[in-house]
C-alpha atoms as a PDB file:
ATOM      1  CA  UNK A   1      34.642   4.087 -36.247  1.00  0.00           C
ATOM      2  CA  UNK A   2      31.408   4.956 -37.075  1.00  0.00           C
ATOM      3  CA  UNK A   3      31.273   8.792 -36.231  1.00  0.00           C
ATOM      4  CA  UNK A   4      27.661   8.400 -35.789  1.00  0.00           C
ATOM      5  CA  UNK A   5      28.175   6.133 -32.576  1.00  0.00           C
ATOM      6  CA  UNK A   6      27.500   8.709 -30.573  1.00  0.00           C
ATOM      7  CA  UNK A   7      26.462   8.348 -26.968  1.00  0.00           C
ATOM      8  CA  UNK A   8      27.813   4.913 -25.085  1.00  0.00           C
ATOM      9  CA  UNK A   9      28.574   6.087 -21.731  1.00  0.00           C
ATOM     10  CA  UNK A  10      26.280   7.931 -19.249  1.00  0.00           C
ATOM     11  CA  UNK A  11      27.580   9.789 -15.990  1.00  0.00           C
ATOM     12  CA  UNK A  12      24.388  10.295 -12.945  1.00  0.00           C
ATOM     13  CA  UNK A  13      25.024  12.440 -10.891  1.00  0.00           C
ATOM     14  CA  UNK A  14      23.341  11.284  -7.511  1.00  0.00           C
ATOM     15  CA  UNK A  15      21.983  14.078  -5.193  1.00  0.00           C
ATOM     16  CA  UNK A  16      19.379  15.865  -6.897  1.00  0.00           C
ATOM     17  CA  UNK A  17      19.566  14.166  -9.630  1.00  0.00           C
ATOM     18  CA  UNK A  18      19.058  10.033  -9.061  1.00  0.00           C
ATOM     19  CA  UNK A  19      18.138  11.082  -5.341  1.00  0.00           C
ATOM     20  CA  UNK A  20      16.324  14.624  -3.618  1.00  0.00           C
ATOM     21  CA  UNK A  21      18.054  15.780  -0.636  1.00  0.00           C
ATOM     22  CA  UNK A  22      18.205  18.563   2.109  1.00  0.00           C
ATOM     23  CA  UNK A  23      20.541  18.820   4.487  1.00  0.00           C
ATOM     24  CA  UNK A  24      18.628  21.463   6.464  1.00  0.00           C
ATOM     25  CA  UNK A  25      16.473  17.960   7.659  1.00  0.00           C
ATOM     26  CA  UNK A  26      20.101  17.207   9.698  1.00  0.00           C
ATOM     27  CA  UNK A  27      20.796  20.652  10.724  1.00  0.00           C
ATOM     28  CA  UNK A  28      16.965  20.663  11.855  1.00  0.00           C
ATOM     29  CA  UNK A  29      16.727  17.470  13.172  1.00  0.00           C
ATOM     30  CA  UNK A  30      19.613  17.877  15.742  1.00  0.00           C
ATOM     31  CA  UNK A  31      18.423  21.013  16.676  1.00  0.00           C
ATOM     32  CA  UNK A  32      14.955  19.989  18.121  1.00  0.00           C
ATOM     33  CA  UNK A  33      16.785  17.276  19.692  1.00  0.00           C
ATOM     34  CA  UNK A  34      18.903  19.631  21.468  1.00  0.00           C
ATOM     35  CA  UNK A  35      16.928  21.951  22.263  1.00  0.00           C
ATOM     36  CA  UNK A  36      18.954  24.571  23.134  1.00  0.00           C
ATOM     37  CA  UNK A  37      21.221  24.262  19.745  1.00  0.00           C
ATOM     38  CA  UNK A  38      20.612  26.602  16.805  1.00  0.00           C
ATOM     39  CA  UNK A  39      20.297  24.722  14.167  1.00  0.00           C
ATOM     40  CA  UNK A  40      21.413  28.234  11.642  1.00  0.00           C
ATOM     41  CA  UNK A  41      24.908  28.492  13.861  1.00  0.00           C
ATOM     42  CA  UNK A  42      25.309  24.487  13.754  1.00  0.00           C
ATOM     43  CA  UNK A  43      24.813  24.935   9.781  1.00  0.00           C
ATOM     44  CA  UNK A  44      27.374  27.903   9.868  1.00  0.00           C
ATOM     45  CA  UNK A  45      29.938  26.404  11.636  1.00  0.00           C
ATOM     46  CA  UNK A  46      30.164  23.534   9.676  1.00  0.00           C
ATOM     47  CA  UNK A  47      30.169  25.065   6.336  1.00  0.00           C
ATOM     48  CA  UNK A  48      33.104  27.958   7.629  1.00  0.00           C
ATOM     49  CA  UNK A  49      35.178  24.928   9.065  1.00  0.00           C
ATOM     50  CA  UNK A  50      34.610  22.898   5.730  1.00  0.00           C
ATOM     51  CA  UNK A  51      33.979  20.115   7.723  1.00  0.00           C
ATOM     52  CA  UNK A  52      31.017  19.201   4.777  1.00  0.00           C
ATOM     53  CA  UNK A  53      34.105  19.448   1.966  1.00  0.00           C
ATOM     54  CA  UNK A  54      36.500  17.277   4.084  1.00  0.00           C
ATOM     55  CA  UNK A  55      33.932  14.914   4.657  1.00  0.00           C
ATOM     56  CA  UNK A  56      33.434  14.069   1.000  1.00  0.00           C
ATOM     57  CA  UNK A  57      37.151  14.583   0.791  1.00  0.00           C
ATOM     58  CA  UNK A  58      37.641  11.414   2.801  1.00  0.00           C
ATOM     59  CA  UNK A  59      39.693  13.653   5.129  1.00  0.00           C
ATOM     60  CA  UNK A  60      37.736  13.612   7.877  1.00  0.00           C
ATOM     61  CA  UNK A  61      36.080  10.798   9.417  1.00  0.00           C
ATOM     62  CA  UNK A  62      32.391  10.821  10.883  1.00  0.00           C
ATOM     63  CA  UNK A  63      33.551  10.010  14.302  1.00  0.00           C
ATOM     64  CA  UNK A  64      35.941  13.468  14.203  1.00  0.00           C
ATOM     65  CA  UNK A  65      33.446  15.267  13.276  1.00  0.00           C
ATOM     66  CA  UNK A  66      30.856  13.841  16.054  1.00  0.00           C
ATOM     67  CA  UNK A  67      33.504  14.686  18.234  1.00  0.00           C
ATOM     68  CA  UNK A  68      34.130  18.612  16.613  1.00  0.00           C
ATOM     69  CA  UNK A  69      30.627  19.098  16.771  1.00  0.00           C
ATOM     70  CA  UNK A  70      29.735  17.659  20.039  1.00  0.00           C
ATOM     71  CA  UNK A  71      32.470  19.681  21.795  1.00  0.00           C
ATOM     72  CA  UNK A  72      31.264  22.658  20.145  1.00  0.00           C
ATOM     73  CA  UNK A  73      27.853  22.569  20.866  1.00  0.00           C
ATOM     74  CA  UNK A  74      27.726  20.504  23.905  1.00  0.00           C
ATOM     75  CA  UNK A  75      26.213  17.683  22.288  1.00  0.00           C
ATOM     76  CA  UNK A  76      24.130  14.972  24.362  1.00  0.00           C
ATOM     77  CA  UNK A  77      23.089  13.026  21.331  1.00  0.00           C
ATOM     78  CA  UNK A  78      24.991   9.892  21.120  1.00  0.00           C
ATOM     79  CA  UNK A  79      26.862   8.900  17.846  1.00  0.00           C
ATOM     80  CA  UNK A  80      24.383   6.120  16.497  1.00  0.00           C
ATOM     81  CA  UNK A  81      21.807   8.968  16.319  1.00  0.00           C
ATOM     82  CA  UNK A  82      23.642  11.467  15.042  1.00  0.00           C
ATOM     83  CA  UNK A  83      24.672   9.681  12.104  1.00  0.00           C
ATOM     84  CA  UNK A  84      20.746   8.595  11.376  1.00  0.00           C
ATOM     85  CA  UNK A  85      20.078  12.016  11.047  1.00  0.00           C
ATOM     86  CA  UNK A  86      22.874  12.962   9.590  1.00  0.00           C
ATOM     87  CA  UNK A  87      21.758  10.083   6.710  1.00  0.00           C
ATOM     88  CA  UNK A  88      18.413  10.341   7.046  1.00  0.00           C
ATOM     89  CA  UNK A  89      17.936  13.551   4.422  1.00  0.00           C
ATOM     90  CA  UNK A  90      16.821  11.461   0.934  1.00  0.00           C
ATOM     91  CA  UNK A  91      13.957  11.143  -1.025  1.00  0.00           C
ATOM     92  CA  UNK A  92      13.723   9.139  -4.419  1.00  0.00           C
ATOM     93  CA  UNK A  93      13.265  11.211  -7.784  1.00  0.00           C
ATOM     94  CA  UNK A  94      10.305   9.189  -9.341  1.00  0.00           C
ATOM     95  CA  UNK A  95      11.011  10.225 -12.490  1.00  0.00           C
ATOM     96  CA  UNK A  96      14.688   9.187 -12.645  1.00  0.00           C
ATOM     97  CA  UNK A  97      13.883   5.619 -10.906  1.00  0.00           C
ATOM     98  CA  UNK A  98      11.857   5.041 -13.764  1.00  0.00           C
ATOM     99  CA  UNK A  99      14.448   6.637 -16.190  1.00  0.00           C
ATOM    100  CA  UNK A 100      17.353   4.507 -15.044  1.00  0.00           C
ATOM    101  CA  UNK A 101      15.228   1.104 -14.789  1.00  0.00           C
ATOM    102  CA  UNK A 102      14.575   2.028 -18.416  1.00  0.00           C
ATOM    103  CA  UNK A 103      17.897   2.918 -19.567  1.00  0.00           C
ATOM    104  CA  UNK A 104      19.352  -0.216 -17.848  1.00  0.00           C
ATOM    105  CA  UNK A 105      18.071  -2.082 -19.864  1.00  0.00           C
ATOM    106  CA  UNK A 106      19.262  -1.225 -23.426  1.00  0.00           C
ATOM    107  CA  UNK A 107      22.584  -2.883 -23.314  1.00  0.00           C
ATOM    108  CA  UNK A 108      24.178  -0.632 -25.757  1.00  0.00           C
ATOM    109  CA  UNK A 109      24.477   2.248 -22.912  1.00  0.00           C
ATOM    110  CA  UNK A 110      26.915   1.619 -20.130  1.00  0.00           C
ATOM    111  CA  UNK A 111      26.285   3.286 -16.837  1.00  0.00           C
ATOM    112  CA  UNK A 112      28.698   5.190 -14.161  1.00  0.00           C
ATOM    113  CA  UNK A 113      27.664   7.367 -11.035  1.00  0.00           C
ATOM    114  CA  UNK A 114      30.297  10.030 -10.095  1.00  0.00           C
ATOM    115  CA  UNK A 115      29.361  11.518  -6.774  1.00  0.00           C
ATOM    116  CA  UNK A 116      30.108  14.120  -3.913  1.00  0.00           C
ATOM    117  CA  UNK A 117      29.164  11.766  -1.072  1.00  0.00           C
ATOM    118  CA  UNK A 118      30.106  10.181   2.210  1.00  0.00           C
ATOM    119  CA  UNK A 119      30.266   6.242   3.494  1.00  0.00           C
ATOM    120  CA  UNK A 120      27.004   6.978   5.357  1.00  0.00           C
ATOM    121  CA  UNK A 121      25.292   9.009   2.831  1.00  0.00           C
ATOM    122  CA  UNK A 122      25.983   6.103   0.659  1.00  0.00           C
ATOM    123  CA  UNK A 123      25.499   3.316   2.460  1.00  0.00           C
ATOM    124  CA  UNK A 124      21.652   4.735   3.535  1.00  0.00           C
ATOM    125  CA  UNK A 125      20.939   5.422   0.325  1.00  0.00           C
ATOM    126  CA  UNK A 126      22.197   1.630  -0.956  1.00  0.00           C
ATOM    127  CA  UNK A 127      20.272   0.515   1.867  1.00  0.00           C
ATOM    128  CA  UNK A 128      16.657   2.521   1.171  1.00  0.00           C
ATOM    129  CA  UNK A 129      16.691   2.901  -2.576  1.00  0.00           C
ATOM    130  CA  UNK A 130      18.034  -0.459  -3.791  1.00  0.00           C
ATOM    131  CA  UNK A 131      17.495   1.159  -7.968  1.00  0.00           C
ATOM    132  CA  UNK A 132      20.591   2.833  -6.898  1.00  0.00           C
ATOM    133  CA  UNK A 133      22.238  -0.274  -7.151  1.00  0.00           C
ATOM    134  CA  UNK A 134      21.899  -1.248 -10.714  1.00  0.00           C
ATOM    135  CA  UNK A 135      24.856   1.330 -11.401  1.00  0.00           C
ATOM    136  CA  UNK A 136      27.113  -0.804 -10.667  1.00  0.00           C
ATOM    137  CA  UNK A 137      30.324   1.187 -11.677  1.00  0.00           C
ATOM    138  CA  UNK A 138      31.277   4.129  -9.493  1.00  0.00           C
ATOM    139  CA  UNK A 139      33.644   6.434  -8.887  1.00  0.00           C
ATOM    140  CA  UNK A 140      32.722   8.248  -5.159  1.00  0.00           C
ATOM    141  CA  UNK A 141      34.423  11.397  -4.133  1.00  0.00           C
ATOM    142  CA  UNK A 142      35.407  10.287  -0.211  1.00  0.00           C
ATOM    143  CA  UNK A 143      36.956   7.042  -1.705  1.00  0.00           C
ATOM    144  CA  UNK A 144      39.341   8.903  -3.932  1.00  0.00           C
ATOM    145  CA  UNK A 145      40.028  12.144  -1.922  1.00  0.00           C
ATOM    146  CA  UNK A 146      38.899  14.734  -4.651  1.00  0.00           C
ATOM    147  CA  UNK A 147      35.440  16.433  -5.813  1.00  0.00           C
ATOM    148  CA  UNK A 148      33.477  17.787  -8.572  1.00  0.00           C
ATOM    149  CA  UNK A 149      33.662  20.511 -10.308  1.00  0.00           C
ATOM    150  CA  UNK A 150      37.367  19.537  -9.798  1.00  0.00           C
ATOM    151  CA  UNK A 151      38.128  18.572 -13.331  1.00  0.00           C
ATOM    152  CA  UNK A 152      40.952  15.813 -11.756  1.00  0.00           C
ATOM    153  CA  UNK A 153      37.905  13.789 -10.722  1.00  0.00           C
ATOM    154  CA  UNK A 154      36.498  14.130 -14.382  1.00  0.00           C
ATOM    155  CA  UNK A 155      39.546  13.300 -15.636  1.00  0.00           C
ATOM    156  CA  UNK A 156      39.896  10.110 -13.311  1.00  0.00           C
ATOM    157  CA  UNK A 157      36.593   8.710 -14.461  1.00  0.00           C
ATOM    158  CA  UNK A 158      37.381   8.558 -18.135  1.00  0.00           C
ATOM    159  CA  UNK A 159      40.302   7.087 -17.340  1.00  0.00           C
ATOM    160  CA  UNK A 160      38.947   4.486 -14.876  1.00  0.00           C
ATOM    161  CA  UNK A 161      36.349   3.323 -17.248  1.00  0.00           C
ATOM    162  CA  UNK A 162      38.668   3.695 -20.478  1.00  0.00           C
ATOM    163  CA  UNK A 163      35.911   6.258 -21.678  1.00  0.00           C
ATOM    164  CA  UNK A 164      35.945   8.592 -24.608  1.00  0.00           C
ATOM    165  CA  UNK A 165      34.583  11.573 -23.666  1.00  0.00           C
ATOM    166  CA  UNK A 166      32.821  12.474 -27.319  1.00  0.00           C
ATOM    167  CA  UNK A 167      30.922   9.476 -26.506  1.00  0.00           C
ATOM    168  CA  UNK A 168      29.903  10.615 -22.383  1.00  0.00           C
ATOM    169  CA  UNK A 169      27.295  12.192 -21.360  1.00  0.00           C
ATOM    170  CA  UNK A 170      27.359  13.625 -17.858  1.00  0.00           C
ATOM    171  CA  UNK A 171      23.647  14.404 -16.130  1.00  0.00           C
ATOM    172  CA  UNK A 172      24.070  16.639 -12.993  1.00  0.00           C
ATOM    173  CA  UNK A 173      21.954  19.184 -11.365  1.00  0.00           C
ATOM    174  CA  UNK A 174      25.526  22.290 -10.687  1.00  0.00           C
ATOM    175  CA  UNK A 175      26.281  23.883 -13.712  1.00  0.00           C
ATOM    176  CA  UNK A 176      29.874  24.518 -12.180  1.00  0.00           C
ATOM    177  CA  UNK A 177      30.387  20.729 -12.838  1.00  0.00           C
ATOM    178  CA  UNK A 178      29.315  20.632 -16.347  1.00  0.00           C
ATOM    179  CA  UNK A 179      31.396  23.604 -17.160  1.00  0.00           C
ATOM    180  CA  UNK A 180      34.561  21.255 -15.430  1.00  0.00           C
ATOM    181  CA  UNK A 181      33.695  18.190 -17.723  1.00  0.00           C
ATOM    182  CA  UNK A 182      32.315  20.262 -20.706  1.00  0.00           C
ATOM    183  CA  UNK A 183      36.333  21.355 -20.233  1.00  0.00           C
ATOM    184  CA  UNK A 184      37.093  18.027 -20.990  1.00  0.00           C
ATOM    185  CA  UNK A 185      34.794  17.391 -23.733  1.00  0.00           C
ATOM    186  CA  UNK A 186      32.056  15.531 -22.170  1.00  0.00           C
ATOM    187  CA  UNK A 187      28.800  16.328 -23.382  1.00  0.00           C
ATOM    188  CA  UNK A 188      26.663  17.232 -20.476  1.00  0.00           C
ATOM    189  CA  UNK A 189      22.932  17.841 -19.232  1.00  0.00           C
ATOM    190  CA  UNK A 190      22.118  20.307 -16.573  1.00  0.00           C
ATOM    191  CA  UNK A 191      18.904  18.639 -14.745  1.00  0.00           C
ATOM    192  CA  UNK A 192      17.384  21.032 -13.829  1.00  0.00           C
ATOM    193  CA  UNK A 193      13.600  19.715 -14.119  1.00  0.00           C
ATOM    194  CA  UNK A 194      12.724  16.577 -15.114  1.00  0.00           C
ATOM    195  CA  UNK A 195      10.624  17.665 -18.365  1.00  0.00           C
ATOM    196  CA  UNK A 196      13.827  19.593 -19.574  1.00  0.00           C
ATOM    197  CA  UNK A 197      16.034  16.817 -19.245  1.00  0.00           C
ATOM    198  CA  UNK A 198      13.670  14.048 -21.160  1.00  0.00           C
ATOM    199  CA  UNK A 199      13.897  16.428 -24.137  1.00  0.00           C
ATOM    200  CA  UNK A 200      17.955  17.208 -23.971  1.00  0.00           C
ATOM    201  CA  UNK A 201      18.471  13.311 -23.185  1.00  0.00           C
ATOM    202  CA  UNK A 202      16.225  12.272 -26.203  1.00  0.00           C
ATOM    203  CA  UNK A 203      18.350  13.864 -28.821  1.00  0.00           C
ATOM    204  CA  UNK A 204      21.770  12.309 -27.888  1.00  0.00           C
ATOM    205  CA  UNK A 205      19.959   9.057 -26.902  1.00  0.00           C
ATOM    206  CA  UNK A 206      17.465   6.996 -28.941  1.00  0.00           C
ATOM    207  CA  UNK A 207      14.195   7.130 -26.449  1.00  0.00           C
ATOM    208  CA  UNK A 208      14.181   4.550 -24.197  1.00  0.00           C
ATOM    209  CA  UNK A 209      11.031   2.583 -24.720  1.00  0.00           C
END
């Protein structure tokens, strides 16, 4: 093999990275609707219950943790809502649209997303950014029960795909996940601005035109 080959394989990363989000919009959002809630306790007590880690987990479903919350807080809000604004915390990265319509095109790259995410996080973000959908191979954390930066999950996607990983390049905006796949030997980008990451991509890619 040539060892000039280099790059074949690139990794997105999806929130804040392909996609902006903020889950303060949910914490928020219920809040006002409430009322009476505070949306900084709400916030707390899911992230000291891990509720947000067994959720991407797969080991907790989104009706159990309607039902947690709602018993917790008194809830009136009924499920259909909850989950809209629950979902309803995106916003497209213009730059990366653009980036991956581009890249998608030059058939000598092959394209995976490896994310921390939900059914209904996904499936609103299918649903309201369609570009999403040109990756077409996946490997989603509540599907297979583990999570970046656990290196397992690293592990899992090369051997999924069959990829090498001196040939990978993983884009993702935690550093604590590129230091798991860097452990691996992945090569990785930390995107951390959008400028940044057009130069790092450009010298393990050839520019996409």
């Amino acid at each position: 093999m040539n060892k000039k080959s280099g790059i074949k394989n690139i990794i997105f990363d999806l929130g804040n990275t392909l996609v902006y989000f903020d889950l303060g919009y949910f914490y928020s959002g219920i809040a006002e609707r409430e009322k009476r809630l505070n949306a900084a306790k709400f916030k707390k007590f899911i992230i000291k219950n891990r509720l947000d880690i067994k959720l991407i987990t797969g080991r907790l479903s989104h009706k159990d943790f309607f039902k947690k919350l709602k018993k917790k807080f008194d809830l009136k809000i009924g499920y259909n809502d909850f989950i809209y604004f629950y979902s309803d915390i995106f916003w497209v990265n213009e730059n990366m649209k653009r980036f991956l319509e581009k890249i998608s095109r030059v058939k000598k790259y092959k394209l995976y997303l490896l994310s921390n995410t939900d059914s209904p996080h996904i499936n609103f973000i299918n649903n309201n950014f369609p570009f999403i959908k040109i990756i077409k191979n996946r490997v989603l954390s509540y599907k297979v029960n583990m999570a970046k930066p656990d290196k397992k999950i690293f592990q899992y996607t090369l051997d999924k795909f069959k990829l090498l990983p001196e040939e990978t390049v993983l884009i993702d905006d935690i550093k604590e996940n590129l230091l798991s796949a860097q452990k691996l030997g992945i090569n990785t980008i930390h995107y951390s601005s959008h400028r940044k990451f057009t130069s790092e991509i450009s010298r393990l890619i050839k520019s996409v035109k």
